[in-house]
Protein backbone atom coordinates (compact mmCIF):
# COMPACT_ATOMS: atom_id res chain seq x y z
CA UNK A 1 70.26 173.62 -125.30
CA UNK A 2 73.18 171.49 -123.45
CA UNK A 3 76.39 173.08 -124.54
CA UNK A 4 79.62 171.94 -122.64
CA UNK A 5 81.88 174.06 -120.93
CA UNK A 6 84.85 173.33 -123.15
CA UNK A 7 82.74 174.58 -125.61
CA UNK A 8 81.33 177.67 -123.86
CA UNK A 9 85.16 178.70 -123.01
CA UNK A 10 86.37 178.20 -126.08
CA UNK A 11 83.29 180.77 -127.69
CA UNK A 12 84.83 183.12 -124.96
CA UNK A 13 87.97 183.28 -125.85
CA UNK A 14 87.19 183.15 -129.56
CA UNK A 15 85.23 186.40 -128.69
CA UNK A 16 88.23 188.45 -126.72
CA UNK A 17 90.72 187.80 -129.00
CA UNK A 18 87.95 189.21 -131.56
CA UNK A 19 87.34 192.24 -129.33
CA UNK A 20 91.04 192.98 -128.93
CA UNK A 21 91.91 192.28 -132.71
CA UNK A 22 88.94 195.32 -133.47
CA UNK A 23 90.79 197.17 -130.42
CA UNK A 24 94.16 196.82 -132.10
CA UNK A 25 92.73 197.78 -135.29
CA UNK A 26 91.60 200.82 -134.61
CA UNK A 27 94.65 201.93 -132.50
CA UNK A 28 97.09 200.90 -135.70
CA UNK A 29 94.37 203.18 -137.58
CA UNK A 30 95.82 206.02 -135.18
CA UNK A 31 99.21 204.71 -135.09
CA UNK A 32 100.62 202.52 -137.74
CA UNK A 33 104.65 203.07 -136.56
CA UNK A 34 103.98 200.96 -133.34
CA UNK A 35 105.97 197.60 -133.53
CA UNK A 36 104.81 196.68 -130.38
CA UNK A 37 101.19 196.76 -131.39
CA UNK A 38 101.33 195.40 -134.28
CA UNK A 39 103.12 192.10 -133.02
CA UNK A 40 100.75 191.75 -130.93
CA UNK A 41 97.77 192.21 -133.46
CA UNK A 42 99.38 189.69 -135.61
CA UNK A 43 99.86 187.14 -132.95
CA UNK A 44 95.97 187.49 -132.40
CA UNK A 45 95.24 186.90 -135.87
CA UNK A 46 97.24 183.61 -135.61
CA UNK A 47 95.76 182.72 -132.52
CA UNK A 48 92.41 183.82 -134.03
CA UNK A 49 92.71 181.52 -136.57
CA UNK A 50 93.92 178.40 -134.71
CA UNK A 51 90.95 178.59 -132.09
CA UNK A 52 88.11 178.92 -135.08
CA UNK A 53 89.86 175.87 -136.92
CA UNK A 54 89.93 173.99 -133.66
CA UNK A 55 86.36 175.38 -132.56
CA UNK A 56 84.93 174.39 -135.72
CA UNK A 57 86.54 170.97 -135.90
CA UNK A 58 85.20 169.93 -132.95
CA UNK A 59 81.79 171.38 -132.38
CA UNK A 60 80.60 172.98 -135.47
CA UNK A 61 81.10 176.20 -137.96
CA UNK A 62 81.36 180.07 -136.45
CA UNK A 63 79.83 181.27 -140.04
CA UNK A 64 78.23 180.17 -143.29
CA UNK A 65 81.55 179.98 -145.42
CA UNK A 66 82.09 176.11 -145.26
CA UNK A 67 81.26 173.27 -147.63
CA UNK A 68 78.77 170.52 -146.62
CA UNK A 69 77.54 167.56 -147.48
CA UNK A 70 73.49 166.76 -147.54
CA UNK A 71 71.67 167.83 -145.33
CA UNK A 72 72.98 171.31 -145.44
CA UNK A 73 75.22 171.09 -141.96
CA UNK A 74 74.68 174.83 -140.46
CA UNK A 75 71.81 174.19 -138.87
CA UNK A 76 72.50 170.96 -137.63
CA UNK A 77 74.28 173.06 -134.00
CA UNK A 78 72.58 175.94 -132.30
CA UNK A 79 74.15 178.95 -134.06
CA UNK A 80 76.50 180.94 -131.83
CA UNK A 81 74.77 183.67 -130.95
CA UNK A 82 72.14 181.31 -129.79
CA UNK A 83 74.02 180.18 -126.90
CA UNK A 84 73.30 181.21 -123.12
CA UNK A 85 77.09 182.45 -122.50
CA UNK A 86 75.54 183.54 -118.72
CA UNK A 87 74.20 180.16 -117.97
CA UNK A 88 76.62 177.96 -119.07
CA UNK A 89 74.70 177.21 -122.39
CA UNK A 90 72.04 176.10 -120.34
């Protein structure tokens, strides 16, 4: 499976951003008064969401919830978890 590095970098940093919006999460569980935190948890969000629109406009979707034309699309792209993040995708 050839995946390019664009791609492979941009699955990275889709997946920190998720880690630290779980990370925030919790903490804001613990201690919802902190402005600081929760700017910073809804900047992720935002950025969350711009890298998964752009991520799934130009390679393919991160999940099932899409609409497709025939054939059914999602397994058209090797799924993410599929991917070799170690080797490069190779």
């Amino acid at each position: 499976m050839d995946i390019s590095r664009d791609r492979l970098e941009m699955l990275k940093e889709i997946m920190a951003v998720d880690f630290s919006l779980v990370e925030l999460n919790l903490y804001l569980d613990t201690h919802p008064m902190d402005q600081r935190a929760l700017r910073l948890h809804n900047e992720y969000v935002i950025k969350h969401k711009m890298l998964k629109e752009k991520y799934e406009k130009d390679y393919a979707p991160l999940t099932h919830r899409f609409t497709s034309d025939c054939p059914w699309e999602w397994i058209e792209e090797p799924w993410p978890w599929e991917i070799d993040y170690e080797m490069g995708g190779k």
